[in-house]
PDB file of N, CA and C in Angstrom:
ATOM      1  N   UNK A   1     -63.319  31.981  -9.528  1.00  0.00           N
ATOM      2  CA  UNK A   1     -63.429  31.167 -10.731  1.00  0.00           C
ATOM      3  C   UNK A   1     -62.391  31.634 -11.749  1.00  0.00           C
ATOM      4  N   UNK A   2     -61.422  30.850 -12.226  1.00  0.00           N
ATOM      5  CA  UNK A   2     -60.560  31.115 -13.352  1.00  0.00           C
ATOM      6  C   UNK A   2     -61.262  31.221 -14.852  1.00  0.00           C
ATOM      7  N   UNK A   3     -60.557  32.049 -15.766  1.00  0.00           N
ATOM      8  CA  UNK A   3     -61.156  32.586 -16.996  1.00  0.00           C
ATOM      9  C   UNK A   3     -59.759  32.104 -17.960  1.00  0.00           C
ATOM     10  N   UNK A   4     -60.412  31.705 -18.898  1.00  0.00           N
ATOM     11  CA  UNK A   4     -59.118  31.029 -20.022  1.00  0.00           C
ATOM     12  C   UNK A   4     -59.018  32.543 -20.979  1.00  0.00           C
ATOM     13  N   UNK A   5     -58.097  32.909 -21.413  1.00  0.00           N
ATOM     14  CA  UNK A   5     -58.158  33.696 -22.612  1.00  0.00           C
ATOM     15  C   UNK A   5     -57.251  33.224 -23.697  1.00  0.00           C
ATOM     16  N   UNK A   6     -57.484  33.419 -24.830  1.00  0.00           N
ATOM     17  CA  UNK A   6     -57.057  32.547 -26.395  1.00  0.00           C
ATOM     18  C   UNK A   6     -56.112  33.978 -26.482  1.00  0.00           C
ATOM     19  N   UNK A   7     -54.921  33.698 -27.107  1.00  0.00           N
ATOM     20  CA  UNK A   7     -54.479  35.299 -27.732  1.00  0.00           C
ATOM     21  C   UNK A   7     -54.297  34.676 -28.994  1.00  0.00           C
ATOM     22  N   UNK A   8     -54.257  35.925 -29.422  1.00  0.00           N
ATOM     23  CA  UNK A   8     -54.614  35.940 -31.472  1.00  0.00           C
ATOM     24  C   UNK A   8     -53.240  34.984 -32.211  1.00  0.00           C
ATOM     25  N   UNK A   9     -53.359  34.307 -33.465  1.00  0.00           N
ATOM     26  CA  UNK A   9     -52.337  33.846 -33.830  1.00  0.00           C
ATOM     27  C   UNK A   9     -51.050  34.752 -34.300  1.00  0.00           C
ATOM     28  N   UNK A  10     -50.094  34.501 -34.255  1.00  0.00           N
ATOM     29  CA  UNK A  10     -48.946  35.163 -34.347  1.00  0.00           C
ATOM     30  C   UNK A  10     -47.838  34.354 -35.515  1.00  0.00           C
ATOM     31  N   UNK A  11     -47.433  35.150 -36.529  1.00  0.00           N
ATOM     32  CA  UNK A  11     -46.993  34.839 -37.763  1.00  0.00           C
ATOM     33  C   UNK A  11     -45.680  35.029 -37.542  1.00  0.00           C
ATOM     34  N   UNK A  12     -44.856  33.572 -37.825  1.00  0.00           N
ATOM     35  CA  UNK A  12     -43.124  34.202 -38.115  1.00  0.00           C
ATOM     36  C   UNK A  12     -42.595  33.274 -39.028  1.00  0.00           C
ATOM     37  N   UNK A  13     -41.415  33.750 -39.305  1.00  0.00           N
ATOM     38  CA  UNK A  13     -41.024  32.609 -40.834  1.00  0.00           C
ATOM     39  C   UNK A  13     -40.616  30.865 -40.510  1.00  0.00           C
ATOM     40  N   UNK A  14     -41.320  30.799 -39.204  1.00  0.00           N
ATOM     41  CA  UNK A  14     -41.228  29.610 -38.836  1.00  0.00           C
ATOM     42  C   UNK A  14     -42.341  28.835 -38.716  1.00  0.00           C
ATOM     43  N   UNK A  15     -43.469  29.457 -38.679  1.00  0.00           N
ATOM     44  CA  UNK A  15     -44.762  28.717 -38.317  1.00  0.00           C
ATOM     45  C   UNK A  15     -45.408  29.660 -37.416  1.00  0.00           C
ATOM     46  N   UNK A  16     -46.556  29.403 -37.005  1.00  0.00           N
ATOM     47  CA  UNK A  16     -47.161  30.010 -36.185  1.00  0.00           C
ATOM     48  C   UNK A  16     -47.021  30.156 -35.199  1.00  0.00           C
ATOM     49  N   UNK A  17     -47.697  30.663 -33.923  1.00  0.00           N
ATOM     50  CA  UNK A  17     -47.335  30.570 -32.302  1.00  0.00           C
ATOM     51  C   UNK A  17     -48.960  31.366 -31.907  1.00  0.00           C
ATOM     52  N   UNK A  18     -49.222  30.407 -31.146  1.00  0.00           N
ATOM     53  CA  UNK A  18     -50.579  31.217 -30.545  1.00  0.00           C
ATOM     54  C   UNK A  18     -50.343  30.135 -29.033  1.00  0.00           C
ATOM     55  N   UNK A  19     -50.686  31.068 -28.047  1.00  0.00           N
ATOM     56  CA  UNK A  19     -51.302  30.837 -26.491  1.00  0.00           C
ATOM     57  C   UNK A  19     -52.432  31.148 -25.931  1.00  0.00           C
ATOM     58  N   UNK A  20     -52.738  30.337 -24.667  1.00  0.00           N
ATOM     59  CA  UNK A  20     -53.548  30.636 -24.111  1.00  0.00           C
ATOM     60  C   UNK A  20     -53.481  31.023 -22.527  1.00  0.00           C
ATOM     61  N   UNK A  21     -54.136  31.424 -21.600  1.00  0.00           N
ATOM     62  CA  UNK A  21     -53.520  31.936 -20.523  1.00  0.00           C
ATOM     63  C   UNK A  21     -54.915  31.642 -19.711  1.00  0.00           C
ATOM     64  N   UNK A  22     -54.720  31.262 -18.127  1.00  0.00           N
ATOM     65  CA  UNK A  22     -55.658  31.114 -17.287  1.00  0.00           C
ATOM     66  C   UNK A  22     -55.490  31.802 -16.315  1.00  0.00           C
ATOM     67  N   UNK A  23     -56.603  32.952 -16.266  1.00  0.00           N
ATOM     68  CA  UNK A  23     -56.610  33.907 -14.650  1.00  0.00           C
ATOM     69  C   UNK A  23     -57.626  33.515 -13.816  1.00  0.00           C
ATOM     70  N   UNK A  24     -56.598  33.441 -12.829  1.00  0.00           N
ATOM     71  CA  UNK A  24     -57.667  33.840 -10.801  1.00  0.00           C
ATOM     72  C   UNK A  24     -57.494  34.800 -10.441  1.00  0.00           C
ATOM     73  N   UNK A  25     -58.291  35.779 -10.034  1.00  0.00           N
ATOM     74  CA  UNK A  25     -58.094  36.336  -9.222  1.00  0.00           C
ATOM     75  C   UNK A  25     -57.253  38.371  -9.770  1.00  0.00           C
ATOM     76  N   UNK A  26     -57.307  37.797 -11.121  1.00  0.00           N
ATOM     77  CA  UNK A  26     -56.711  39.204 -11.823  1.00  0.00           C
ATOM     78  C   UNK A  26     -55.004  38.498 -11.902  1.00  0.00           C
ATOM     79  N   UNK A  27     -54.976  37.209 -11.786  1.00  0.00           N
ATOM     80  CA  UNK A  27     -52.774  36.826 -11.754  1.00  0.00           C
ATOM     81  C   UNK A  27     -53.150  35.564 -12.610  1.00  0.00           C
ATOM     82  N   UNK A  28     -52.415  35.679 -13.172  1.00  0.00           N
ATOM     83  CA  UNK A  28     -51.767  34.267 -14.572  1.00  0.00           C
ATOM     84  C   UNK A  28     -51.472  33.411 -13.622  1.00  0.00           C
ATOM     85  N   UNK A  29     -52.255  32.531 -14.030  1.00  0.00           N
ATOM     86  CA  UNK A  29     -52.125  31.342 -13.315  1.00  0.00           C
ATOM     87  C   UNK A  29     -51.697  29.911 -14.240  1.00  0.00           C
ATOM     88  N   UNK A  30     -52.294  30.389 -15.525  1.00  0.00           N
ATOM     89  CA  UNK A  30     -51.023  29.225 -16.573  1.00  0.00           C
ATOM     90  C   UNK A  30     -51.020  29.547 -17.323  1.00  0.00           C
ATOM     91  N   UNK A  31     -50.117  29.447 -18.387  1.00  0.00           N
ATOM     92  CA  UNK A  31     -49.829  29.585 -19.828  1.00  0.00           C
ATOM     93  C   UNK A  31     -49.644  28.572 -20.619  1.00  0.00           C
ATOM     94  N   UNK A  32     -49.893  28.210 -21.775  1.00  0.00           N
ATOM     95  CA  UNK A  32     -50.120  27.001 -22.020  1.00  0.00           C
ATOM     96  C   UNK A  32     -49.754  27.559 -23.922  1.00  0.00           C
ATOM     97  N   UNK A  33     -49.211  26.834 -24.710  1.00  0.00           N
ATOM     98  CA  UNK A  33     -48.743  27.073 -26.310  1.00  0.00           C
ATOM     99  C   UNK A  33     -49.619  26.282 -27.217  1.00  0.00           C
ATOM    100  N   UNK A  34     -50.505  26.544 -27.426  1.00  0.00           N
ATOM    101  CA  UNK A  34     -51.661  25.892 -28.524  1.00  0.00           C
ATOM    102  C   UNK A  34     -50.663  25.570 -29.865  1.00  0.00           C
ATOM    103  N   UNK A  35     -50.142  26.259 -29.804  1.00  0.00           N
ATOM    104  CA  UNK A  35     -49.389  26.493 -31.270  1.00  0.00           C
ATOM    105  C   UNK A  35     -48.180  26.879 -31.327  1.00  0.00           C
ATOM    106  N   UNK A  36     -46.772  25.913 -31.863  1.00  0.00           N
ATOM    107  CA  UNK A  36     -45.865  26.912 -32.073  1.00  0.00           C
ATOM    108  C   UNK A  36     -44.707  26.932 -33.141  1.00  0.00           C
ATOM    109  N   UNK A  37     -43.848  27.286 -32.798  1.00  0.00           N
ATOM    110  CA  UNK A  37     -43.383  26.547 -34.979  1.00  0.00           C
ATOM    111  C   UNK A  37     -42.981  25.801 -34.862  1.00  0.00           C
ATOM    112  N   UNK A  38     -43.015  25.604 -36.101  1.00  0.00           N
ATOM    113  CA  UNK A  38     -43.021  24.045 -36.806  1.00  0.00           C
ATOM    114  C   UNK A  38     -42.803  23.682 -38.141  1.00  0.00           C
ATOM    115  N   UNK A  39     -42.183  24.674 -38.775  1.00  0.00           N
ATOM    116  CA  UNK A  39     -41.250  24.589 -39.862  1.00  0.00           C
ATOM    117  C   UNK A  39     -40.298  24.046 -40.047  1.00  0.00           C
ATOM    118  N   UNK A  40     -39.667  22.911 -40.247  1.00  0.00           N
ATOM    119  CA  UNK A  40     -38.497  22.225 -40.075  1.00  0.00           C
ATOM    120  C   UNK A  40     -38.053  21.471 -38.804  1.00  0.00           C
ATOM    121  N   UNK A  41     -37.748  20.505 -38.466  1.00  0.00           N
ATOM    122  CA  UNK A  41     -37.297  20.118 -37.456  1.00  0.00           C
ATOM    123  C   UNK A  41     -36.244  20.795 -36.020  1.00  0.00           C
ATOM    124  N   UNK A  42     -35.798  21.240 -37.078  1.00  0.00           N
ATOM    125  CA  UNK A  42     -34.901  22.606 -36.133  1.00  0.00           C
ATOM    126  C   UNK A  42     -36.105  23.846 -35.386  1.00  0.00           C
ATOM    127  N   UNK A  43     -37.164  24.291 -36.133  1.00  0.00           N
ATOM    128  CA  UNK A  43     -37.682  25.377 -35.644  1.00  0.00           C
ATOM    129  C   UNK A  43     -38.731  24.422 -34.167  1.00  0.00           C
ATOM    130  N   UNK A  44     -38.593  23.167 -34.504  1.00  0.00           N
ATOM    131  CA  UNK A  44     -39.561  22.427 -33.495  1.00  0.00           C
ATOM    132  C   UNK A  44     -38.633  22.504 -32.256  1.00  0.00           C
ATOM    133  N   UNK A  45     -37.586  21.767 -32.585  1.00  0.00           N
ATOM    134  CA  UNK A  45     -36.674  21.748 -31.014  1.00  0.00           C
ATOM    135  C   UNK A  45     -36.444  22.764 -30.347  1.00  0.00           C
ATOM    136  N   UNK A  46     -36.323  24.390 -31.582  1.00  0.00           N
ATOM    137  CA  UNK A  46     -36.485  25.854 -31.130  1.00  0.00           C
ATOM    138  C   UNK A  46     -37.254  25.987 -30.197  1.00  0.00           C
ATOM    139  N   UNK A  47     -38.825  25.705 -30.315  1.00  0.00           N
ATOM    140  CA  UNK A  47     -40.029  25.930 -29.365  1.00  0.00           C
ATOM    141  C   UNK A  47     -40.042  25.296 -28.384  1.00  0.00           C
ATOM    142  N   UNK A  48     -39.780  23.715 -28.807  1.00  0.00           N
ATOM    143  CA  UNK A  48     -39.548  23.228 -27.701  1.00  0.00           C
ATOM    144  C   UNK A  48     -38.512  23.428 -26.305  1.00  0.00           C
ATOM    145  N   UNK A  49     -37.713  23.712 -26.835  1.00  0.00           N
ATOM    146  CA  UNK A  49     -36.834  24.477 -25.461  1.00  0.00           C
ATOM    147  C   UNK A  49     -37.061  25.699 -25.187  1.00  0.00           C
ATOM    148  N   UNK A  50     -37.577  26.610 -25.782  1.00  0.00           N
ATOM    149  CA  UNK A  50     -38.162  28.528 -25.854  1.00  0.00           C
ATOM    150  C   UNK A  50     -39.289  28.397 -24.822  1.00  0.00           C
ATOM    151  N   UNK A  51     -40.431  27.153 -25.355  1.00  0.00           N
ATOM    152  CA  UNK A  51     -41.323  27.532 -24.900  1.00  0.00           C
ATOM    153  C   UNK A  51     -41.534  27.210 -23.264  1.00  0.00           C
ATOM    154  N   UNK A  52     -40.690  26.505 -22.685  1.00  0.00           N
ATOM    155  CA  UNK A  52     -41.122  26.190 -20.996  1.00  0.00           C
ATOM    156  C   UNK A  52     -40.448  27.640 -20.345  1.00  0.00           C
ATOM    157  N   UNK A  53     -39.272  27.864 -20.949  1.00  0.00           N
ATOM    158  CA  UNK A  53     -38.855  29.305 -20.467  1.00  0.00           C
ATOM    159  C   UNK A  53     -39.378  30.296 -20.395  1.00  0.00           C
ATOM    160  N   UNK A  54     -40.191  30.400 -21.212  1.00  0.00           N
ATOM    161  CA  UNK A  54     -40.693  31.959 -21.698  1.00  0.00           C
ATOM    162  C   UNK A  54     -42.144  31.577 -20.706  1.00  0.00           C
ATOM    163  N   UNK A  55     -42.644  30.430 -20.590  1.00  0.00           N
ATOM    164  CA  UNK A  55     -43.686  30.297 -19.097  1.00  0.00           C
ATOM    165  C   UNK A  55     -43.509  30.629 -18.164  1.00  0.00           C
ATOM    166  N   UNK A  56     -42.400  30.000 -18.027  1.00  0.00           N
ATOM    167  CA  UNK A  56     -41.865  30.056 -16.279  1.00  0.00           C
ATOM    168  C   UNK A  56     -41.541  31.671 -16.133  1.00  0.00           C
ATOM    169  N   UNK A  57     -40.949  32.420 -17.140  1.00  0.00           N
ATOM    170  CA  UNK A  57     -40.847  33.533 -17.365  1.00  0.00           C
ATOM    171  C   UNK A  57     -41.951  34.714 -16.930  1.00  0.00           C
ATOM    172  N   UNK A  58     -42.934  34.231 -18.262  1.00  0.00           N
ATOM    173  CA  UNK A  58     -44.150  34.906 -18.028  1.00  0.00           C
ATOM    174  C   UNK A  58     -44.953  35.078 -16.526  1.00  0.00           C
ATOM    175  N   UNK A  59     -45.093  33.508 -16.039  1.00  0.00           N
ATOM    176  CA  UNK A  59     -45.833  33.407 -14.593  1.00  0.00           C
ATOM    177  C   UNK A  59     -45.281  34.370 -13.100  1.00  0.00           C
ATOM    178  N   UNK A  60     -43.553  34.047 -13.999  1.00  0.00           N
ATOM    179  CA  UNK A  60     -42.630  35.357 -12.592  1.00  0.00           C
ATOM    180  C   UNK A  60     -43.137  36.710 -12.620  1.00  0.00           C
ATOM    181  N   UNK A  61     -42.680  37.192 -13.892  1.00  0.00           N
ATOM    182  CA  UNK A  61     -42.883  38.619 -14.128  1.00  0.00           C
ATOM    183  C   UNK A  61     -44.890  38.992 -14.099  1.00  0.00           C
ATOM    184  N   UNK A  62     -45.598  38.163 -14.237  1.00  0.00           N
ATOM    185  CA  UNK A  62     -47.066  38.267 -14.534  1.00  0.00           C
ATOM    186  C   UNK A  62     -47.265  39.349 -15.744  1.00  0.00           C
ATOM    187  N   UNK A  63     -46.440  39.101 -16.750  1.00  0.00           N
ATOM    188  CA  UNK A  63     -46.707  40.149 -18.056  1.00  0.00           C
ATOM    189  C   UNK A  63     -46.387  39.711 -19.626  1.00  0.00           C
ATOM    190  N   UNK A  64     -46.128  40.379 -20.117  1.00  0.00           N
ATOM    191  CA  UNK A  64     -45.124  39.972 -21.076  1.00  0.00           C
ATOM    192  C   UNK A  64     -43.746  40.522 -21.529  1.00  0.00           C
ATOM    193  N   UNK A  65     -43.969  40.716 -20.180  1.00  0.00           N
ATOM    194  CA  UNK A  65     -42.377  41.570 -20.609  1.00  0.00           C
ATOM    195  C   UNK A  65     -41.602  41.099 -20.043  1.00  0.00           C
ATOM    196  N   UNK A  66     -41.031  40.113 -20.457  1.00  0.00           N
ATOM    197  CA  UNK A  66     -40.240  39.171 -20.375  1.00  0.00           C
ATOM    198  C   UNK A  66     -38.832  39.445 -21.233  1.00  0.00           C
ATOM    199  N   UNK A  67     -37.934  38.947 -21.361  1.00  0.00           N
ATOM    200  CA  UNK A  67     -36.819  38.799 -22.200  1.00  0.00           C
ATOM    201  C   UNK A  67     -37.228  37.799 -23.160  1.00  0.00           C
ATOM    202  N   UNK A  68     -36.675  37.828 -24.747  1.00  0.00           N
ATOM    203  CA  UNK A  68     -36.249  36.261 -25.359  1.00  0.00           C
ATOM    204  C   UNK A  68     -35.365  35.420 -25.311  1.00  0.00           C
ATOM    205  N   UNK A  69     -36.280  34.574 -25.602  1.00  0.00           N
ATOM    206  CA  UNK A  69     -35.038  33.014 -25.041  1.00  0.00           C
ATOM    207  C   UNK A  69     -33.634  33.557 -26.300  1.00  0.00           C
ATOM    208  N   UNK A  70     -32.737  33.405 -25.917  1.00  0.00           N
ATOM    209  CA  UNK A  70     -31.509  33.372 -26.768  1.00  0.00           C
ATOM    210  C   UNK A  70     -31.554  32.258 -27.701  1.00  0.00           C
ATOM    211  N   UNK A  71     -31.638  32.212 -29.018  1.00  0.00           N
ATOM    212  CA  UNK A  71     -31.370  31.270 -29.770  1.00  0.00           C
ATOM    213  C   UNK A  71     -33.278  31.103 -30.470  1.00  0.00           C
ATOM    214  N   UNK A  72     -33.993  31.707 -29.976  1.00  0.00           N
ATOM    215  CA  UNK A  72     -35.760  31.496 -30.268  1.00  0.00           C
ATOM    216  C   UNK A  72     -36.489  32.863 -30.662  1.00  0.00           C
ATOM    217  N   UNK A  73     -35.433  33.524 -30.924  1.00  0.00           N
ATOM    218  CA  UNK A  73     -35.891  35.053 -31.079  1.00  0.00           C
ATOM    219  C   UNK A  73     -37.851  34.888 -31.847  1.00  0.00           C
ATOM    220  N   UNK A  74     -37.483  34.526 -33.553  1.00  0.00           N
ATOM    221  CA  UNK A  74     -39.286  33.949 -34.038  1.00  0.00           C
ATOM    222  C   UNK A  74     -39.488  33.857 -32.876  1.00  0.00           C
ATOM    223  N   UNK A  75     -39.469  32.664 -32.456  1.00  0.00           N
ATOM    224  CA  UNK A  75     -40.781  31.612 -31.471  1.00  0.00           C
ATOM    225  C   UNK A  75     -41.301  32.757 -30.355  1.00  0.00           C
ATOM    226  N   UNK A  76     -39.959  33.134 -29.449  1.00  0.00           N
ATOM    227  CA  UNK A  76     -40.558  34.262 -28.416  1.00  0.00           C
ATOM    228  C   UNK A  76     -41.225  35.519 -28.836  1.00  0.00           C
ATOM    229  N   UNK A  77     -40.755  36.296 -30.450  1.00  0.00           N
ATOM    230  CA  UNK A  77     -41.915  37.226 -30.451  1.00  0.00           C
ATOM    231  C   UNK A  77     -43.109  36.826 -30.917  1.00  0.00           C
ATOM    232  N   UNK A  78     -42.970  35.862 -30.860  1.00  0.00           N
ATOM    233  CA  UNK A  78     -44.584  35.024 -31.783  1.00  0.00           C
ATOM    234  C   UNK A  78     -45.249  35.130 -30.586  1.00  0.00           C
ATOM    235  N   UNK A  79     -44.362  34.303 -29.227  1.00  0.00           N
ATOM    236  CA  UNK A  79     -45.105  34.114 -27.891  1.00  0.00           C
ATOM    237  C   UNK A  79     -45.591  35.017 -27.576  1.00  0.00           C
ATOM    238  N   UNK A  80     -44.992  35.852 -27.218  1.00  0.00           N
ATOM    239  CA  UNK A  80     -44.785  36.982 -26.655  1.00  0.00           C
ATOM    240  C   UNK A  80     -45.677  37.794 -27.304  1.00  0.00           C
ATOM    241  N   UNK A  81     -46.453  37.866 -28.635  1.00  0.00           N
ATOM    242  CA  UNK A  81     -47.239  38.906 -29.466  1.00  0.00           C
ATOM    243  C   UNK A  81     -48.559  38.241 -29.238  1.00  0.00           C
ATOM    244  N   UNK A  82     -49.033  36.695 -29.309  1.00  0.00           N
ATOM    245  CA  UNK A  82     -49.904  35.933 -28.901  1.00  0.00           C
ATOM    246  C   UNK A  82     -50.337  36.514 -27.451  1.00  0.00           C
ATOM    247  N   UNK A  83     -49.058  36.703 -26.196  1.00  0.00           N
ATOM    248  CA  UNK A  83     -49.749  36.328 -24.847  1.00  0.00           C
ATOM    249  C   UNK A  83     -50.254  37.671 -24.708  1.00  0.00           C
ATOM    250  N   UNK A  84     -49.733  38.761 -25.034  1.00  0.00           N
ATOM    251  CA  UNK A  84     -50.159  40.107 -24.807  1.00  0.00           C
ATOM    252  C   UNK A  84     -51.787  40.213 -25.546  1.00  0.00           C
ATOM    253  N   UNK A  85     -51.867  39.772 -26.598  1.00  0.00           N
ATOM    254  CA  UNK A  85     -53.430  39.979 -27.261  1.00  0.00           C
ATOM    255  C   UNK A  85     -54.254  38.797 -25.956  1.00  0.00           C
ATOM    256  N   UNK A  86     -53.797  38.096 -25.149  1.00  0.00           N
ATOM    257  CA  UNK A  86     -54.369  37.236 -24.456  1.00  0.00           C
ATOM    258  C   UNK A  86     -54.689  38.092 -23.162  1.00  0.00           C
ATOM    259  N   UNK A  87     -53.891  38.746 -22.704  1.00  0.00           N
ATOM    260  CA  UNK A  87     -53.376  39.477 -21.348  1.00  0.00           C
ATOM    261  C   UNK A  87     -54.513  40.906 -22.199  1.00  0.00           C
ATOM    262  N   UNK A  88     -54.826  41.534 -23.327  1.00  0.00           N
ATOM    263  CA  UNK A  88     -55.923  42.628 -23.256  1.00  0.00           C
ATOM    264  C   UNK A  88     -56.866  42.207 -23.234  1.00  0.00           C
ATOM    265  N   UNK A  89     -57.401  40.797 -24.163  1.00  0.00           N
ATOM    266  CA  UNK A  89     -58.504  40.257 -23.669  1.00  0.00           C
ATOM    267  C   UNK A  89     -59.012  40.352 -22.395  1.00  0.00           C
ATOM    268  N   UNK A  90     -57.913  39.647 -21.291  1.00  0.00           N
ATOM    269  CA  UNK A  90     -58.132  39.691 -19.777  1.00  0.00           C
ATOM    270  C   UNK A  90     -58.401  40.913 -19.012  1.00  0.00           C
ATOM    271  N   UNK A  91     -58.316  42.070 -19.905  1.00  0.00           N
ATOM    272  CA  UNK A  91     -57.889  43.194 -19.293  1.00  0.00           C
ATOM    273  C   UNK A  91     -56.414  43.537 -18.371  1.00  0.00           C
ATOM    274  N   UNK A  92     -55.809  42.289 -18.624  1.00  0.00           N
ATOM    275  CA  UNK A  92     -54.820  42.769 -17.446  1.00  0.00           C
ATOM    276  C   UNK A  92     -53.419  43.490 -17.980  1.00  0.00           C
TER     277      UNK A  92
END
């Protein structure tokens, strides 16, 4: 049975960023961006291209230790500070 975990909201001078993450089995099985900035039109298209990377990212590595997207620095440590409070929840 898969378990959703929420990670905590994450503050940057762009807007917020919070995720959520679904485990089987003890392995990330999705990641998903509840939230991400949204300060200006520019910080939107930011996330929007940051954020499928930094998934596909996350699901490879199964962590958060990932790299940031170049050009999304905010958005990815927002992600990136969100998925880890998600990933202790999980214990993993």
């Amino acid at each position: 049975m898969s378990r959703t975990y929420v990670g905590t909201t994450a503050s940057t001078p762009y807007g917020n960023v919070k995720v959520e993450i679904v485990v089987f089995r003890g392995r990330i099985t999705d990641v998903k961006a509840l939230e991400l900035t949204n300060f200006g039109g520019r910080s939107v298209q930011i996330s929007d291209y940051a954020a499928p990377i930094l998934r596909k990212e996350v699901l490879a590595a199964q962590s958060a230790r990932v790299h940031s997207v170049g050009g999304a620095t905010y958005t990815s440590n927002g992600y990136l500070t969100s998925l880890q409070a998600a990933l202790d929840k999980a214990s993993l």
